[in-house]
N, C-alpha and C. Protein backbone atom coordinates (compact mmCIF):
# COMPACT_ATOMS: atom_id res chain seq x y z
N UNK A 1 -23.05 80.53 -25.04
CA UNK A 1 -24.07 80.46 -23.99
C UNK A 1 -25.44 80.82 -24.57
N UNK A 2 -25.18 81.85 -25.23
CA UNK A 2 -26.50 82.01 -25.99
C UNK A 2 -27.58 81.21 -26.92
N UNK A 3 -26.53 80.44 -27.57
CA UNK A 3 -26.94 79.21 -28.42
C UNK A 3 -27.03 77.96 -27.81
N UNK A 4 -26.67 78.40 -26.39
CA UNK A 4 -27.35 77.07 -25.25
C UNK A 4 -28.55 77.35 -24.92
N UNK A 5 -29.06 78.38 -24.84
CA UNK A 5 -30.00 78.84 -23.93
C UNK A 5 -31.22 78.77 -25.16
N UNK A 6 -30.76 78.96 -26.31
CA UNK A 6 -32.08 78.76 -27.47
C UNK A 6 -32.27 77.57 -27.71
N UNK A 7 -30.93 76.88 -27.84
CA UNK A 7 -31.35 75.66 -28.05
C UNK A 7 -32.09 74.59 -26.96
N UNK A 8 -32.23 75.17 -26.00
CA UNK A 8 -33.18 74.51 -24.69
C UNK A 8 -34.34 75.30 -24.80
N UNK A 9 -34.31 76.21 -25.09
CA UNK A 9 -35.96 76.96 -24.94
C UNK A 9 -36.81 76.14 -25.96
N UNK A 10 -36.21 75.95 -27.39
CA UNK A 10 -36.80 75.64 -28.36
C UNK A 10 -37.24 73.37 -27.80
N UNK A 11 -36.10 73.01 -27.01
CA UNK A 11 -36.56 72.19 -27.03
C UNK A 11 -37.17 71.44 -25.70
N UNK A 12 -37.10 73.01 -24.78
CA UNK A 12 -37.78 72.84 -23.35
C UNK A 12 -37.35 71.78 -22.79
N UNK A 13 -35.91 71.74 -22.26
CA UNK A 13 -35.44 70.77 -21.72
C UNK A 13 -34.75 71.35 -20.22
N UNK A 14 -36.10 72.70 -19.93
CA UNK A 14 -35.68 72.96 -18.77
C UNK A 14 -37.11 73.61 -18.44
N UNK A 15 -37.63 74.06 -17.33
CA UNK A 15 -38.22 74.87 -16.80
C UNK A 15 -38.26 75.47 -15.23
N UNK A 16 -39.38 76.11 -14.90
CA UNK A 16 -38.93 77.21 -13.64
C UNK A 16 -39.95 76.72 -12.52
N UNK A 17 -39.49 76.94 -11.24
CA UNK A 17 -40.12 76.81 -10.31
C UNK A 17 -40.57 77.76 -9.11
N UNK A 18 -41.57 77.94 -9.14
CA UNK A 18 -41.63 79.00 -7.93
C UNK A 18 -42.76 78.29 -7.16
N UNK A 19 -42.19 78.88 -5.25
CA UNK A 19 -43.13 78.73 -4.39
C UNK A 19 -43.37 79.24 -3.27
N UNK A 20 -44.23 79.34 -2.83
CA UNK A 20 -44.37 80.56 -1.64
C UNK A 20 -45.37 79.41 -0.63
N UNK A 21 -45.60 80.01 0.60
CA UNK A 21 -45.95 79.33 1.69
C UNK A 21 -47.22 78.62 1.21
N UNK A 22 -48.07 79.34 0.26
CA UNK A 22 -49.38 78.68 0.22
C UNK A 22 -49.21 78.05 -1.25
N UNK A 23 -48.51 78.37 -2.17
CA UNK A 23 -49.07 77.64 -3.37
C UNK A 23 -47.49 77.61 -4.31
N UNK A 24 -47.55 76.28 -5.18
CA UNK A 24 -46.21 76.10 -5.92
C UNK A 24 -46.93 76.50 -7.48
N UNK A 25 -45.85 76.26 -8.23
CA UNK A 25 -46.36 75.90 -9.70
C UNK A 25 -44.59 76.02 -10.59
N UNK A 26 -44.83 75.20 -11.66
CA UNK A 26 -44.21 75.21 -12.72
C UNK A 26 -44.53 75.21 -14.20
N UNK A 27 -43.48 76.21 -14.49
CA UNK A 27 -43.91 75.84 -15.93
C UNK A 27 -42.71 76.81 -17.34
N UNK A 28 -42.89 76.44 -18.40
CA UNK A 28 -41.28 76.63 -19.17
C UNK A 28 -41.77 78.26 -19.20
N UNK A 29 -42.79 78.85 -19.57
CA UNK A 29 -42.77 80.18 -19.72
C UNK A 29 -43.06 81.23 -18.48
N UNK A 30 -41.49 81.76 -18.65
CA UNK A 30 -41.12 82.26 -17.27
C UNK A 30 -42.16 83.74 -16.79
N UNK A 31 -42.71 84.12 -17.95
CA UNK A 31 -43.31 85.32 -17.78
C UNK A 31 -44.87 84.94 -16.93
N UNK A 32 -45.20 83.30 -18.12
CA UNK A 32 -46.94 83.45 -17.30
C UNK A 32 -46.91 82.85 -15.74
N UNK A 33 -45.35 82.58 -15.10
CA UNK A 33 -45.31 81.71 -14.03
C UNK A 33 -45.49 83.20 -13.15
N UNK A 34 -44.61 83.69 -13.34
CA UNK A 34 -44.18 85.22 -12.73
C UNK A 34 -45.93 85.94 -12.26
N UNK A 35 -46.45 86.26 -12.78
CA UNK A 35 -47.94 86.95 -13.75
C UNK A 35 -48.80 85.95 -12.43
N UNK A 36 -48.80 84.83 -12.79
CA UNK A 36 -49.81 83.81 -11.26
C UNK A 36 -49.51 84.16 -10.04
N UNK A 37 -47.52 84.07 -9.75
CA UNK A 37 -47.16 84.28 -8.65
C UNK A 37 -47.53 85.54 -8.17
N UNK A 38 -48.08 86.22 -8.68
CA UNK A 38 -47.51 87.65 -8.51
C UNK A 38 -49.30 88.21 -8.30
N UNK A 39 -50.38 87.81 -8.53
CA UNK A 39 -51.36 87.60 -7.94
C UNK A 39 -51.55 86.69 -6.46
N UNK A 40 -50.86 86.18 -6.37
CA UNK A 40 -51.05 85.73 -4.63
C UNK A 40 -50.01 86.54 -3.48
N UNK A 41 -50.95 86.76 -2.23
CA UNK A 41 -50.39 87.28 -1.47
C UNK A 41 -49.27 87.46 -0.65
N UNK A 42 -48.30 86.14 -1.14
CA UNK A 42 -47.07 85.71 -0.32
C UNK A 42 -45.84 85.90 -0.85
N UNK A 43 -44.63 86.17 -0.70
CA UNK A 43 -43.93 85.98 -1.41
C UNK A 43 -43.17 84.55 -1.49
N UNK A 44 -42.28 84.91 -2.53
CA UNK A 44 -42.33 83.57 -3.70
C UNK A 44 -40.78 83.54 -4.34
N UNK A 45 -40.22 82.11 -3.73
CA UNK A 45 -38.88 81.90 -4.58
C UNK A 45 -38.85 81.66 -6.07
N UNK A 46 -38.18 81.60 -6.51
CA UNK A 46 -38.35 81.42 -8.12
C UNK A 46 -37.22 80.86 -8.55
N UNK A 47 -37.04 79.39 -9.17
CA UNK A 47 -35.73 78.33 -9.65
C UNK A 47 -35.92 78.40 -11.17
N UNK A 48 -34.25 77.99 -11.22
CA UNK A 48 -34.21 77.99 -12.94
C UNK A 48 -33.83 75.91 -12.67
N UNK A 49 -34.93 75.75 -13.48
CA UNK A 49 -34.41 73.80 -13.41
C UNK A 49 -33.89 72.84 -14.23
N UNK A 50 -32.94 72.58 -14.45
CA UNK A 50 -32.42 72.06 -15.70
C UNK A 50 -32.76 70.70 -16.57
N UNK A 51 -34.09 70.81 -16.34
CA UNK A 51 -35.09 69.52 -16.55
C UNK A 51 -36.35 69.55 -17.04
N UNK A 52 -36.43 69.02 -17.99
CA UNK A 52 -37.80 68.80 -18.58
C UNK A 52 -38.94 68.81 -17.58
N UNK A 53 -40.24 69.86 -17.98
CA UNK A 53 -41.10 70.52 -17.10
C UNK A 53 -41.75 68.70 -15.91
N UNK A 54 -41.63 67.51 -16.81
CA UNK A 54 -42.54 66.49 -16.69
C UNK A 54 -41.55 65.54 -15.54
N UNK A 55 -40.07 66.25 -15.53
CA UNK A 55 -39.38 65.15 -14.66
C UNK A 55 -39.52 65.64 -13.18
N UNK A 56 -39.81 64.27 -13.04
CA UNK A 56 -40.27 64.00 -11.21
C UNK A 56 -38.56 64.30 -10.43
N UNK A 57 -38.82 65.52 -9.51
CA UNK A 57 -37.54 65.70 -8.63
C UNK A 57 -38.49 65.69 -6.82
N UNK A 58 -37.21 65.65 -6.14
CA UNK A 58 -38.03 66.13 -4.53
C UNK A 58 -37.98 67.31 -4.06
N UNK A 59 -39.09 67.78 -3.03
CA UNK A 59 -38.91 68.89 -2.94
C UNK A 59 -38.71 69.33 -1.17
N UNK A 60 -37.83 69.88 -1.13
CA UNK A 60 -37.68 69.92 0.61
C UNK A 60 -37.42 71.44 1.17
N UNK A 61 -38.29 71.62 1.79
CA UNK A 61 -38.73 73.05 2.77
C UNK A 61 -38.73 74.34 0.99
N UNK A 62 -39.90 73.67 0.72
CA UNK A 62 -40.15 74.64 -0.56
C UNK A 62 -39.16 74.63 -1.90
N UNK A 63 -37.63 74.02 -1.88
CA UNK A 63 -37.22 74.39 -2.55
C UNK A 63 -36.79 72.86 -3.18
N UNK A 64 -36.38 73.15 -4.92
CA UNK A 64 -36.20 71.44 -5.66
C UNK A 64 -35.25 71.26 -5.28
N UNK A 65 -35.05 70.09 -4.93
CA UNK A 65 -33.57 68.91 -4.86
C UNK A 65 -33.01 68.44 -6.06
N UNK A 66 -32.60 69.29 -6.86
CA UNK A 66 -31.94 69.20 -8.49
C UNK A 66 -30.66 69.48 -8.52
N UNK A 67 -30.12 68.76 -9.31
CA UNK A 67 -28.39 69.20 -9.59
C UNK A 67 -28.47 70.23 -10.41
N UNK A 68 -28.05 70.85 -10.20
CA UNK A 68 -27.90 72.07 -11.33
C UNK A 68 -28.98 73.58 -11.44
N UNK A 69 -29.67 72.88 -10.43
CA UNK A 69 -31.02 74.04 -10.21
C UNK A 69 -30.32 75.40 -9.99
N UNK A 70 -30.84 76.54 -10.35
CA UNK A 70 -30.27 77.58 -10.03
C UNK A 70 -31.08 78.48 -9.04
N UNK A 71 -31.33 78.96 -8.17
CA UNK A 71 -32.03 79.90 -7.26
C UNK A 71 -31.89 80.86 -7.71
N UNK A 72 -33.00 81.76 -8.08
CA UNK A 72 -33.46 82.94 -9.12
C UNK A 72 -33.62 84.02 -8.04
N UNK A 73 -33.98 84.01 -7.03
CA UNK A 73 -34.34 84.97 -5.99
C UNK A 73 -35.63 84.52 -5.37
N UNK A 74 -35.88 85.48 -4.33
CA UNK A 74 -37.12 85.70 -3.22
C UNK A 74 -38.14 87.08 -4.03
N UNK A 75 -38.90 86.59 -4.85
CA UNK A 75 -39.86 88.26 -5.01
C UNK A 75 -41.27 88.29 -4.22
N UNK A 76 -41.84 89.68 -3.94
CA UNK A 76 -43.00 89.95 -3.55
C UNK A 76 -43.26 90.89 -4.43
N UNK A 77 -45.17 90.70 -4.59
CA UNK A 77 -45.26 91.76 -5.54
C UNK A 77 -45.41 93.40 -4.99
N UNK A 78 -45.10 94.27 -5.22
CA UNK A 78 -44.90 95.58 -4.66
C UNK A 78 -46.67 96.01 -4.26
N UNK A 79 -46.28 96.76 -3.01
CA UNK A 79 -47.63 96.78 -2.32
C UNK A 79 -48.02 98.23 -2.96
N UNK A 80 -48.92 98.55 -3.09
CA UNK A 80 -49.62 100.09 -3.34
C UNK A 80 -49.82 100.88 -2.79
N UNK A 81 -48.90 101.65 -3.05
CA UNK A 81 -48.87 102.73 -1.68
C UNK A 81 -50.03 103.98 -2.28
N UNK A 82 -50.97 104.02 -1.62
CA UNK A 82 -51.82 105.04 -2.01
C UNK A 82 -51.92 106.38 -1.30
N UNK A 83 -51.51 107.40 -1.77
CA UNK A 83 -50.90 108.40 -1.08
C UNK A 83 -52.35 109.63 -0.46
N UNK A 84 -53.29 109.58 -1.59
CA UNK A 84 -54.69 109.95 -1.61
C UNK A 84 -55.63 109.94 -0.58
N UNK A 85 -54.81 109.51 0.57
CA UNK A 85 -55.76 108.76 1.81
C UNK A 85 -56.05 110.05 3.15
């Protein structure tokens, strides 16, 4: 499994999807997708897609219509609780 998972990173024959009520995006590096999402105010599903970043899939009530897609979870970014007040 491991030597599946390098051998797709290296030849990006997959990437990630996340989307929240106001804004989508994709892209193979899961950290700078995370890092965008995570500056907007909504929370945000996050897919693992078993498809090259450039292949055209559909998308219905936010989430891809892919065989094999995996659903990563629902995150929000943690609110700040400021105790100082």
């Amino acid at each position: 499994m491991t030597e599946q998972i390098a051998t797709e990173t290296q030849e990006k024959k997959f990437h990630f999807y996340a989307s929240s009520i106001a804004e989508w995006r994709v892209d193979v590096d899961l950290k700078k997708l995370v890092k965008f999402m995570e500056n907007e105010p909504y929370a945000y599903n996050l897919f693992y897609i078993p498809l090259p970043v450039e292949s055209p899939y559909e998308i219905k009530y936010y989430a891809p219509q892919v065989t094999g897609a995996i659903f990563l979870g629902q995150y929000q970014k943690a609110k700040r609780n400021d105790s100082r007040r």
